[in-house]
Protein backbone atom coordinates (compact mmCIF):
# COMPACT_ATOMS: atom_id res chain seq x y z
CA UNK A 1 0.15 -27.35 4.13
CA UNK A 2 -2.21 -24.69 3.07
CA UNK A 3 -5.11 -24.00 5.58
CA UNK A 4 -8.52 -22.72 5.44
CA UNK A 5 -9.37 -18.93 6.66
CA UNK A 6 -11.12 -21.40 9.35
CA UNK A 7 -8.16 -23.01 10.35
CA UNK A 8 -5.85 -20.07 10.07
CA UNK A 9 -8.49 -18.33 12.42
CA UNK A 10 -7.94 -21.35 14.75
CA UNK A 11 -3.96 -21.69 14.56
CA UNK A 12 -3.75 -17.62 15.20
CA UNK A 13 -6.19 -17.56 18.49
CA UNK A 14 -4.29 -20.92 19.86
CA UNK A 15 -0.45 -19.92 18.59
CA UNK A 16 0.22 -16.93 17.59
CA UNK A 17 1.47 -13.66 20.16
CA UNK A 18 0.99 -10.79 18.04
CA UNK A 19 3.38 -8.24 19.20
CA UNK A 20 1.86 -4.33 20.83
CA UNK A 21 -1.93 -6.34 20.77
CA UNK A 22 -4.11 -6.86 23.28
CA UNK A 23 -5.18 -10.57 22.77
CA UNK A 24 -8.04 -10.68 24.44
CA UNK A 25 -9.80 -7.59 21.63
CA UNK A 26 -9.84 -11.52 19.24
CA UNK A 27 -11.89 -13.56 21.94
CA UNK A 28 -15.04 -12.82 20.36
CA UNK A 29 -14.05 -11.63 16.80
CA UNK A 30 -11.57 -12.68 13.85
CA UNK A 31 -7.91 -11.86 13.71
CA UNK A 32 -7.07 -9.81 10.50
CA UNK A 33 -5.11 -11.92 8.10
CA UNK A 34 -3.39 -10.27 5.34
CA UNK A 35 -2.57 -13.29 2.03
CA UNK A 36 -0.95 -10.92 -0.01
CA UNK A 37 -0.12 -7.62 -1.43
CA UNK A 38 -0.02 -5.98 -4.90
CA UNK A 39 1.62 -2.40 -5.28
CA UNK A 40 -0.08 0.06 -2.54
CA UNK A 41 -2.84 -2.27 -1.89
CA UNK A 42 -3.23 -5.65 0.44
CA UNK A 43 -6.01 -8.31 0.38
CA UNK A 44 -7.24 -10.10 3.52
CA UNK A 45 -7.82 -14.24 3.37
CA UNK A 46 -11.54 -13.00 2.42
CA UNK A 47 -10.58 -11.62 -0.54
CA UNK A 48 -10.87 -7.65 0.51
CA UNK A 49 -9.07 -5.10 -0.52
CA UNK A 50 -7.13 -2.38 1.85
CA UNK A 51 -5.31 0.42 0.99
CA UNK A 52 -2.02 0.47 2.83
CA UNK A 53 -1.92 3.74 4.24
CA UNK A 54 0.90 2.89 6.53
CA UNK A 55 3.10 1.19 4.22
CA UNK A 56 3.09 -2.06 6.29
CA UNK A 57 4.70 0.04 9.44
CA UNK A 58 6.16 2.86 7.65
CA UNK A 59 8.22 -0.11 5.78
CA UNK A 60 6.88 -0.95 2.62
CA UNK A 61 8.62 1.74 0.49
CA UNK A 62 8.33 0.49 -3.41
CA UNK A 63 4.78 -1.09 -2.65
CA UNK A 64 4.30 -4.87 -2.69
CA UNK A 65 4.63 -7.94 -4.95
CA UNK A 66 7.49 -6.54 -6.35
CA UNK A 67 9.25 -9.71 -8.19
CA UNK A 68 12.48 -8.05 -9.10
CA UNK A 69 13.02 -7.63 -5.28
CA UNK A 70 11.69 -11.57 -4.44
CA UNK A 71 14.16 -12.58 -7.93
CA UNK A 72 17.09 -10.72 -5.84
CA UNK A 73 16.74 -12.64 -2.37
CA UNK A 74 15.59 -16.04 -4.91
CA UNK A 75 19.40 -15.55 -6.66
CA UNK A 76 21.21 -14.53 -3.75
CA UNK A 77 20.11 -17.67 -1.90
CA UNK A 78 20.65 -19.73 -4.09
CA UNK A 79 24.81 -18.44 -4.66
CA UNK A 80 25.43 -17.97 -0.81
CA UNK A 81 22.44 -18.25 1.77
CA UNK A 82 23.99 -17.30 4.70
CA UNK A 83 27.35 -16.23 6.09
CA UNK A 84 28.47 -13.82 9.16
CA UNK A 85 30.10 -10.85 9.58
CA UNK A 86 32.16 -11.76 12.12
CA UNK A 87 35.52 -11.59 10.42
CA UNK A 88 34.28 -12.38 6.73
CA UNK A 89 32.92 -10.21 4.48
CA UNK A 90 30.78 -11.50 1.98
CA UNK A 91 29.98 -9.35 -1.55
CA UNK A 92 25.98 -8.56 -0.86
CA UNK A 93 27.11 -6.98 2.30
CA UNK A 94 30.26 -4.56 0.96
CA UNK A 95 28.63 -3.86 -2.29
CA UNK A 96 25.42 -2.18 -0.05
CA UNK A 97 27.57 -0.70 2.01
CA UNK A 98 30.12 1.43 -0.28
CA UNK A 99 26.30 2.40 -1.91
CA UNK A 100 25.10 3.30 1.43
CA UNK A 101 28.38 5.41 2.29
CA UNK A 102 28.18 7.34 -0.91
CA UNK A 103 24.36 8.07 -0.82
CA UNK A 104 25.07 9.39 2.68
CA UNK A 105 24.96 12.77 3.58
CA UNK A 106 28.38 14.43 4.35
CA UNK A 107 31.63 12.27 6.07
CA UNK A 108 29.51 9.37 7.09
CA UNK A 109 31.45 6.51 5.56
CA UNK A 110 31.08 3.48 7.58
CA UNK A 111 28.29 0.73 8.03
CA UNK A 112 27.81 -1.49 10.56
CA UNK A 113 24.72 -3.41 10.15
CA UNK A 114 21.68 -5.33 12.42
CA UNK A 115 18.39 -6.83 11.50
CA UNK A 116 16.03 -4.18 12.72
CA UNK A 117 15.84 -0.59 13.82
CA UNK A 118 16.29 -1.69 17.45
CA UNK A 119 19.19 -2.87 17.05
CA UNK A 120 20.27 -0.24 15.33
CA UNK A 121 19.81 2.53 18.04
CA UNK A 122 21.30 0.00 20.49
CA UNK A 123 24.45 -0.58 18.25
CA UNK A 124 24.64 3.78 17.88
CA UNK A 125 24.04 3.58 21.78
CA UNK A 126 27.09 1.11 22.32
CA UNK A 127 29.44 2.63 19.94
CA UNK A 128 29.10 6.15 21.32
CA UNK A 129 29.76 4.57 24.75
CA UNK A 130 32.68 2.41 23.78
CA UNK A 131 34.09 5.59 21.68
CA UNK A 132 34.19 7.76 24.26
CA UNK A 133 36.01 5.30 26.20
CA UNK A 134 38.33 4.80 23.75
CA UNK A 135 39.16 8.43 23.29
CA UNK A 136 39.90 9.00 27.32
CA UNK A 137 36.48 10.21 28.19
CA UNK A 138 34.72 7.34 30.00
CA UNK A 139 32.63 9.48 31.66
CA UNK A 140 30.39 9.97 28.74
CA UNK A 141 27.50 7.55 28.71
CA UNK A 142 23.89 9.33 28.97
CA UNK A 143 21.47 10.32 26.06
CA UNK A 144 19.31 12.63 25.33
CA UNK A 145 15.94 11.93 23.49
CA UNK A 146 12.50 13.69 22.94
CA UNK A 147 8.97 13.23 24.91
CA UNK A 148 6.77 10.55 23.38
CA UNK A 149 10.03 9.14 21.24
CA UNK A 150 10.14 5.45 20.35
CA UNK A 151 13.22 4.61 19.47
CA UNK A 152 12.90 0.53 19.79
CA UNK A 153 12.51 -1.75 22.21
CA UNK A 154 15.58 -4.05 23.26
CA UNK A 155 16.84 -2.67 26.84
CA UNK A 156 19.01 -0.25 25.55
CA UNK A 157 16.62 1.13 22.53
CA UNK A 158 13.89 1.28 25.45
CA UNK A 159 16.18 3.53 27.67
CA UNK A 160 16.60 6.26 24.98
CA UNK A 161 12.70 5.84 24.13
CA UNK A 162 10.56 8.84 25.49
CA UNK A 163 7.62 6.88 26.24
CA UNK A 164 6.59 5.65 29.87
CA UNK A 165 3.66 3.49 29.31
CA UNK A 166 5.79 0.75 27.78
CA UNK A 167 8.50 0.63 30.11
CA UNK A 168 6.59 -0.20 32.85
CA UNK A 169 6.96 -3.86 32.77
CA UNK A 170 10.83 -4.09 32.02
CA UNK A 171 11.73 -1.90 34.25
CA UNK A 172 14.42 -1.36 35.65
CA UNK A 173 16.20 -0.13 32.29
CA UNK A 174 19.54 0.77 31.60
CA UNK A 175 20.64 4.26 33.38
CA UNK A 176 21.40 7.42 31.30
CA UNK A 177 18.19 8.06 29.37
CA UNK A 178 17.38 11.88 29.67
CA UNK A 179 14.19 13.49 27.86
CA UNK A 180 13.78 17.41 26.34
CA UNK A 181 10.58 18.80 24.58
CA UNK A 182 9.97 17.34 21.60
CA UNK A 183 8.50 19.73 18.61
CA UNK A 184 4.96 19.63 18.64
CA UNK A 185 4.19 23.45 17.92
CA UNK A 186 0.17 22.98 17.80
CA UNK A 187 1.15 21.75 21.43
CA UNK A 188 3.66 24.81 22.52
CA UNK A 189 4.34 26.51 25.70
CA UNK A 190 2.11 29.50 25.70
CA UNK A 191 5.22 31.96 25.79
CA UNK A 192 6.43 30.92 22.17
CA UNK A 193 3.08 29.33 20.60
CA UNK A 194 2.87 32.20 18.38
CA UNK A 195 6.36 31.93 16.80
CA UNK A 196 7.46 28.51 15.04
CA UNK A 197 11.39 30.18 15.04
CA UNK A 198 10.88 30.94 18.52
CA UNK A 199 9.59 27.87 19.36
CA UNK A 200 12.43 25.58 17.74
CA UNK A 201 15.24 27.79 19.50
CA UNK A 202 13.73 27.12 22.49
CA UNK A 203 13.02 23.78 22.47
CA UNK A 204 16.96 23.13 20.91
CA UNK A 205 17.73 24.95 23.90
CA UNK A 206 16.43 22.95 26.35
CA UNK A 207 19.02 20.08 24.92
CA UNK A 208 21.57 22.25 26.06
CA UNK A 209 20.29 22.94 29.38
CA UNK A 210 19.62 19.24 30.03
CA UNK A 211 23.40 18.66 28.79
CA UNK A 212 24.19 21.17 31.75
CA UNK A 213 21.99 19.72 34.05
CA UNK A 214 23.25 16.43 34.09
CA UNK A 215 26.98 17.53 33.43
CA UNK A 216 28.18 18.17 30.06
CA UNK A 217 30.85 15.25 30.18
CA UNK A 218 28.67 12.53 31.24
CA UNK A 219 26.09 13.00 27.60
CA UNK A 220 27.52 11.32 25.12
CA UNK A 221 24.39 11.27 22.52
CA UNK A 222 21.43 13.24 21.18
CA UNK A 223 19.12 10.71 19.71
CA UNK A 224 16.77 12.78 17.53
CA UNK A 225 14.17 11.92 14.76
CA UNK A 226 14.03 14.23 11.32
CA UNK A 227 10.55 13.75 11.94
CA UNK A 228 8.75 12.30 15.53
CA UNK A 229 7.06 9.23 14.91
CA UNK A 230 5.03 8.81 18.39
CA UNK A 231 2.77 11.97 19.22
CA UNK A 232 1.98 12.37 15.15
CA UNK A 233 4.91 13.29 13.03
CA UNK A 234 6.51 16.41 14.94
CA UNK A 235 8.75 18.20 12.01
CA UNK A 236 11.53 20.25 12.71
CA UNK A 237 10.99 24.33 12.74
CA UNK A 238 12.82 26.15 10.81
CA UNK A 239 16.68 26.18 12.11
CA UNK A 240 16.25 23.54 15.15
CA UNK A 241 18.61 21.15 13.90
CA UNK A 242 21.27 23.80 13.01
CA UNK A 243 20.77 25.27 16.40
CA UNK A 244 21.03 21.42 17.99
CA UNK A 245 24.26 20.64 15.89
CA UNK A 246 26.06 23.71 17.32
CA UNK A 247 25.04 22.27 20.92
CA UNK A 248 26.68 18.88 20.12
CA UNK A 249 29.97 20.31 18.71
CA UNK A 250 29.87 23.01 22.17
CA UNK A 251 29.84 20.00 24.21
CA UNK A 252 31.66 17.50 22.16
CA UNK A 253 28.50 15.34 22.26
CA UNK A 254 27.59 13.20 18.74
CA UNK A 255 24.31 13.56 17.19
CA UNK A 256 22.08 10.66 16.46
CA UNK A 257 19.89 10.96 13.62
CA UNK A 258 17.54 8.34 14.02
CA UNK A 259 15.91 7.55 10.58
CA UNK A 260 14.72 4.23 10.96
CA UNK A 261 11.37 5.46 9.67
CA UNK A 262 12.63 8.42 8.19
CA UNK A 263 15.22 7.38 5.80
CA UNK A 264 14.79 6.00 2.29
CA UNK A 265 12.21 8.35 0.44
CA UNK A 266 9.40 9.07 3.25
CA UNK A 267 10.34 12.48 3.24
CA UNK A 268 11.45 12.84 -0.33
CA UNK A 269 15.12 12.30 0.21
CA UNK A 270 17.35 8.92 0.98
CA UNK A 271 18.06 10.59 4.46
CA UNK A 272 15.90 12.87 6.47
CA UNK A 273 18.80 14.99 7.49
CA UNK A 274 19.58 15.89 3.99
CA UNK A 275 15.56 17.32 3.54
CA UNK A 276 16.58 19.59 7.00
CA UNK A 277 20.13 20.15 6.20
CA UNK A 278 22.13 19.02 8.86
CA UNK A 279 24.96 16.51 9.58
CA UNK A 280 24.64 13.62 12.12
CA UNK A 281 27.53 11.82 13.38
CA UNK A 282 25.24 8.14 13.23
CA UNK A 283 22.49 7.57 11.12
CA UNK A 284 20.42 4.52 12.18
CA UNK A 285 18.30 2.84 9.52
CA UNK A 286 15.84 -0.40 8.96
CA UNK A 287 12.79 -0.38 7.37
CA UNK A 288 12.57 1.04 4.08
CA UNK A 289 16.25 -0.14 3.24
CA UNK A 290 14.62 -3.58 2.17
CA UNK A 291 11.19 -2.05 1.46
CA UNK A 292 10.37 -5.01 4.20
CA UNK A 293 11.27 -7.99 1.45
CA UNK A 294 13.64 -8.67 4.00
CA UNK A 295 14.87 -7.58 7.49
CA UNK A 296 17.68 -5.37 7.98
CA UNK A 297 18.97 -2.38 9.45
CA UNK A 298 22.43 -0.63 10.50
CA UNK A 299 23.89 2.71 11.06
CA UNK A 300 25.96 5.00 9.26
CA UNK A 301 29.05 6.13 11.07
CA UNK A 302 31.86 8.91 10.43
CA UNK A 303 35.27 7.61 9.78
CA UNK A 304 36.33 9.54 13.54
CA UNK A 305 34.21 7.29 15.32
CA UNK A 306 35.35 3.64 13.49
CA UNK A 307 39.28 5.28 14.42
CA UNK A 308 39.67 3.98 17.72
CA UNK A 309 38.45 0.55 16.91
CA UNK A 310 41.08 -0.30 13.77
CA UNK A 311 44.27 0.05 15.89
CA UNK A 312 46.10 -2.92 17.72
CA UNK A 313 44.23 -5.25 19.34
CA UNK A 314 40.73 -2.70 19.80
CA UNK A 315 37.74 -4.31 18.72
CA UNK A 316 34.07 -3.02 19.26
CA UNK A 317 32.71 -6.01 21.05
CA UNK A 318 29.27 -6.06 19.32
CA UNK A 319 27.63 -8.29 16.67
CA UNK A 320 24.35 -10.16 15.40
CA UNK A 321 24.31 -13.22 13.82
CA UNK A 322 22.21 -12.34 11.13
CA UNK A 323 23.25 -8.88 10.40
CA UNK A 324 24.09 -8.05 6.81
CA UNK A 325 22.21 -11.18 5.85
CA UNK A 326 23.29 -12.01 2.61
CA UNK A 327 19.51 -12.02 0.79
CA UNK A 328 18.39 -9.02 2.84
CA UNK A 329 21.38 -7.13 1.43
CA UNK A 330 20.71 -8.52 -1.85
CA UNK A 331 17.39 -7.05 -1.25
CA UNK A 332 18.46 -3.57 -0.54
CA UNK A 333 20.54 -3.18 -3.73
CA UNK A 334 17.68 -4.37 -5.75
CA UNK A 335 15.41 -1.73 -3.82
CA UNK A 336 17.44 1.10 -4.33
CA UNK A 337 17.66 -0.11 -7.83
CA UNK A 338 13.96 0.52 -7.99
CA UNK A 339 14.02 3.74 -6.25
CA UNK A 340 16.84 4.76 -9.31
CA UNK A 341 14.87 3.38 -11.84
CA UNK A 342 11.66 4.63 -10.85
CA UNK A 343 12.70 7.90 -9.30
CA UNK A 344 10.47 7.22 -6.27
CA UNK A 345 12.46 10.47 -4.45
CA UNK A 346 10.79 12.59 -7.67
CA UNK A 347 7.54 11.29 -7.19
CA UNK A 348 7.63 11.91 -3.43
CA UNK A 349 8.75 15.31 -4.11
CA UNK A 350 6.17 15.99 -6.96
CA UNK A 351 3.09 14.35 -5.27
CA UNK A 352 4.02 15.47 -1.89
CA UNK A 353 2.19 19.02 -2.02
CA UNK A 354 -0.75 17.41 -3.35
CA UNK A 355 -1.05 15.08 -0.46
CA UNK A 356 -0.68 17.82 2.40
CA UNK A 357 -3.73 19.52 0.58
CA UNK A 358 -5.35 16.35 0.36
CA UNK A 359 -5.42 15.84 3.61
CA UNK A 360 -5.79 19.61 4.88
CA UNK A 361 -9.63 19.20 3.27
CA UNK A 362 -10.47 17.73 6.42
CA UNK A 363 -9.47 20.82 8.25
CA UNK A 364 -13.56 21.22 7.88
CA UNK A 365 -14.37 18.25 10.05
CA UNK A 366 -14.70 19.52 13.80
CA UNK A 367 -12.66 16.52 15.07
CA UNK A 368 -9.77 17.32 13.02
CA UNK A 369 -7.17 19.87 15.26
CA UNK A 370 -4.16 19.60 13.33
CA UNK A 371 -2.93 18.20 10.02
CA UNK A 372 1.15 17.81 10.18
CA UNK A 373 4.40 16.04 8.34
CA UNK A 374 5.75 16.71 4.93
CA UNK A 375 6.91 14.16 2.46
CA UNK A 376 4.96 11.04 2.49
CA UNK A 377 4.17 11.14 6.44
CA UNK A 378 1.41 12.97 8.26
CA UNK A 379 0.00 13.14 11.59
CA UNK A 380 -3.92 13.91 11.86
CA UNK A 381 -4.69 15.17 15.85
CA UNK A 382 -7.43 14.85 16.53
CA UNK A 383 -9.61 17.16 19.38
CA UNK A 384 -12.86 17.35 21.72
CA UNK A 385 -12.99 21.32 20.63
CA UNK A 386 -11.34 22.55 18.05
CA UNK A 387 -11.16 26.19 19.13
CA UNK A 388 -9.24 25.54 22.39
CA UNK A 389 -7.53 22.67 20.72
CA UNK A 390 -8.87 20.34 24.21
CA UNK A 391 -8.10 16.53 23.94
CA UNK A 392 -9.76 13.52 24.84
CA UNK A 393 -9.31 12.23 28.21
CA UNK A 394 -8.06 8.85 28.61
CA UNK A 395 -11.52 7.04 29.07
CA UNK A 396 -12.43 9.28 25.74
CA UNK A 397 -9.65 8.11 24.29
CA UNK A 398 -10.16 4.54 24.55
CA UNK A 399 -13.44 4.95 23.34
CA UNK A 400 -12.54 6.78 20.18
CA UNK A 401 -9.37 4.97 19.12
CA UNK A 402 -9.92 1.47 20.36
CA UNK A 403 -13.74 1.22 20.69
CA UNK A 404 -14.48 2.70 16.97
CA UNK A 405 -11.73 4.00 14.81
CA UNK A 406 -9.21 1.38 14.42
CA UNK A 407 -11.90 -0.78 13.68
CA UNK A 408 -13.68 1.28 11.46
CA UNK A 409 -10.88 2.37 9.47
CA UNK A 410 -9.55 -1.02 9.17
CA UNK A 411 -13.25 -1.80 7.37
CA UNK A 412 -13.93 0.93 5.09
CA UNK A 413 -10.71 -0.19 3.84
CA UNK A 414 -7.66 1.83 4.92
CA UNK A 415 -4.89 0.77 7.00
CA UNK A 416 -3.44 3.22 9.47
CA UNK A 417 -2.68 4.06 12.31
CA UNK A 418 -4.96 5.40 15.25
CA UNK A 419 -2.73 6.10 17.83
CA UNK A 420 -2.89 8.12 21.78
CA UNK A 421 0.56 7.84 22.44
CA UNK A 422 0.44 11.41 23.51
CA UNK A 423 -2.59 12.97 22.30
CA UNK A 424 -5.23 11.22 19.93
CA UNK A 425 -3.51 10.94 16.32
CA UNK A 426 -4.30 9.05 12.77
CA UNK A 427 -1.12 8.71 11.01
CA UNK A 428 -0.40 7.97 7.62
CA UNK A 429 2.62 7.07 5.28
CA UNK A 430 1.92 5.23 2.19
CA UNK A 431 4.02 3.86 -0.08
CA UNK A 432 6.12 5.93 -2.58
CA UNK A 433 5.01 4.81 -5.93
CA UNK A 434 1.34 6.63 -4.66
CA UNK A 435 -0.07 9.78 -6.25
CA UNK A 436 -3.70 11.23 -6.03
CA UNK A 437 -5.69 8.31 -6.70
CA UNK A 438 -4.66 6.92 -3.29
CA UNK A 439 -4.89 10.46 -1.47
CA UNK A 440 -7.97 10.76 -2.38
CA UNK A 441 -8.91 7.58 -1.43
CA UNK A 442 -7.45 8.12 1.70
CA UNK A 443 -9.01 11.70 2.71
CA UNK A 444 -12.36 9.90 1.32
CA UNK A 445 -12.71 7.12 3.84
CA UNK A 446 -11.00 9.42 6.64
CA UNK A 447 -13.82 11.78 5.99
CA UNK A 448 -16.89 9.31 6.53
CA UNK A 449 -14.93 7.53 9.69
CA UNK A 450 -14.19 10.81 11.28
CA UNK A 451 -17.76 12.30 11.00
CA UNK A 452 -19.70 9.52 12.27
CA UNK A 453 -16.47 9.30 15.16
CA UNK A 454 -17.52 12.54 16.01
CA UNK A 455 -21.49 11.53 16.43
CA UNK A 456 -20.46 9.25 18.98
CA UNK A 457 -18.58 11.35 21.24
């Protein structure tokens, strides 16, 4: 049955339950629908044309329409559509994961695999529990995570999350989530806003006094992005995660590296831990495994942690019926397939200086207050004055990102992010076959939307 844009306006308002939308901004205007997609671009069921400055949701890694990807998922389907992991193996599923294992930075050597980035961080969450069981420490069972963090949002992904506005409702959560500063050095405390060095010793030192705080053998997990997501892409200063990785090994406690967003090519390298040069004990990863052809995520674990689990009668007690589909692993070897082919890391790498100064042309506008990220992922804060770097307040706030700029964005023809989870950001990360066509596109329409934004204030 194909419908009209009519009736698909129709069958959205009366079925559909978007997910993180408020319903009721469609009562008196059209839900976007999105037919299709063709490399960085996406056309509406109107026929216009966006640029996907978000890559989908930081997903859509090789671009769309790509056939060799929907051949993969068509041939694996049709040999074997479907079969668990639950003591089988099936060849899509071991063939991605001995790739996996040896694109991995350092000793991480094992794969267990979900459907999403959620379930990821819950999975790393459960094994580092169940570990440290195992091991005669059952004691261990809180985590550590930045401010403003989003991490996912089953129960367990929600605890570890840094953000309160969206817990509200579930409430209560699981115990043992703990929060420490993130990295937002345009934000720093006063006493060490004038050294970046200074700044990340501090702020990887405040993960050790929180592991004091609540008792050095009750943490059993850092849970830390290569890059923050939420807030606007917070990057690392220079030695934080060197100076966090001696923590963990002090107080025997593993380190997360959460790269759902941050793995596979959005900063230039399969992991985001190899771009900052340190080693995680768990990598979680979704999105840009499967480029978003198909759903799947997982985490990469060091042979010490799988140890306790292959003796006797130990299992980990944890599954998902659908993880290590089949067709979405299919997917993911024919993705990273394009990623060898293509050398989308290269191109990341190469284009990636050109993008930062792309973007750093708005430094001009009197909105813009800081332009962050590297690779292919940037936060743009935006301020009320740019010389004593005030933000909006919250009614401001609404106004600006809600009442105009998603909206206005979303028509000149650029999809992105406007975002006040923390302060007001626009964030960007398009997909990794772009170059400077698209940047300048980008800093083009940001530059119109932002000026007349800031007429309105």
């Amino acid at each position: 049955m194909t419908l009209s844009p009519d009736e698909l306006q129709a069958a959205a308002k009366q079925h559909l339950w978007m997910h993180f939308t408020r319903m009721s901004s469609y009562n008196d205007g059209d839900i976007p629908v999105i037919v299709r997609g063709s490399g960085p671009y996406v056309y509406d069921d109107k026929g216009k044309r966006y640029l996907d400055g978000l890559a989908g949701l930081f997903v859509s890694m090789v671009g769309h329409g790509r056939t060799e990807l929907a051949e993969a998922a068509s041939k694996q389907a049709s040999e074997l559509a479907y079969f668990p992991l639950w003591s089988y193996a099936h060849p899509a599923a071991v063939q991605l994961a001995a790739r996996l294992a040896e694109l991995a930075p350092g000793d991480l050597n094992r794969v267990f695999f979900t459907t999403s980035g959620s379930e990821a961080v819950e999975s790393a969450w459960k094994l580092a529990k169940a570990y440290f069981k195992r091991i005669g420490e059952p004691a261990r069972y809180k985590v550590l995570s930045r401010e403003y963090a989003y991490h996912g949002t089953s129960m367990g992904a929600l605890a570890v999350t840094g953000l309160s506005a969206i817990k509200h409702d579930f409430e209560p959560l699981p115990p043992g989530g703990v929060r420490v500063p993130n990295t937002n050095f345009y934000r720093a405390p006063e006493f060490v806003a004038d050294d970046e060095a200074r700044f990340g010793v501090w702020a990887a030192d405040e993960i050790e006094r929180a592991i004091l705080r609540e008792d050095a053998e009750s943490v059993a997990a850092v849970f830390l992005e290569p890059v923050q997501n939420s807030g606007g892409c917070f990057t690392p200063p220079p030695g934080y995660f060197q100076r966090v990785r001696e923590i963990c090994d002090k107080y025997g406690v593993l380190l997360v590296s959460d790269e759902v967003i941050c793995a596979f090519g959005r900063l230039g390298y399969y992991f985001g831990s190899e771009r900052y040069g340190y080693q995680p004990d768990i990598i979680t990863f979704a999105k840009g495994v499967t480029s978003g052809y198909a759903p799947l995520g997982g985490m990469l674990v060091r042979d010490q942690l799988m140890e306790p689990f292959t003796q006797g009668q130990a299992s980990f007690l944890h599954g998902v019926t659908f993880a290590g589909h089949p067709v979405s692993c299919a997917v993911a070897m024919a993705n990273l397939d394009v990623f060898e082919k293509e050398d989308l890391l290269g191109n990341v790498r190469a284009h990636e200086g050109t993008f930062r100064a792309t973007l750093e042309k708005l430094h001009d506008l009197p909105i813009v207050g800081d332009i962050r990220g590297d690779g292919f992922f940037y936060g743009i804060e935006l301020v009320k004055d740019k010389a004593t770097r005030e933000t909006f307040d919250d009614d401001e706030s609404e106004r600006l990102l809600r009442g105009f700029l998603s909206g206005a964005l979303f028509d000149a023809g650029l999809i992105c992010r406007a975002d006040d989870r923390g302060d007001p950001v626009i964030q960007l990360s398009p997909p990794l076959t772009c170059g400077p066509e698209q940047f300048n596109e980008i800093e083009q329409i940001l530059r119109s939307v932002l000026t007349e934004a800031w007429t309105r204030l």
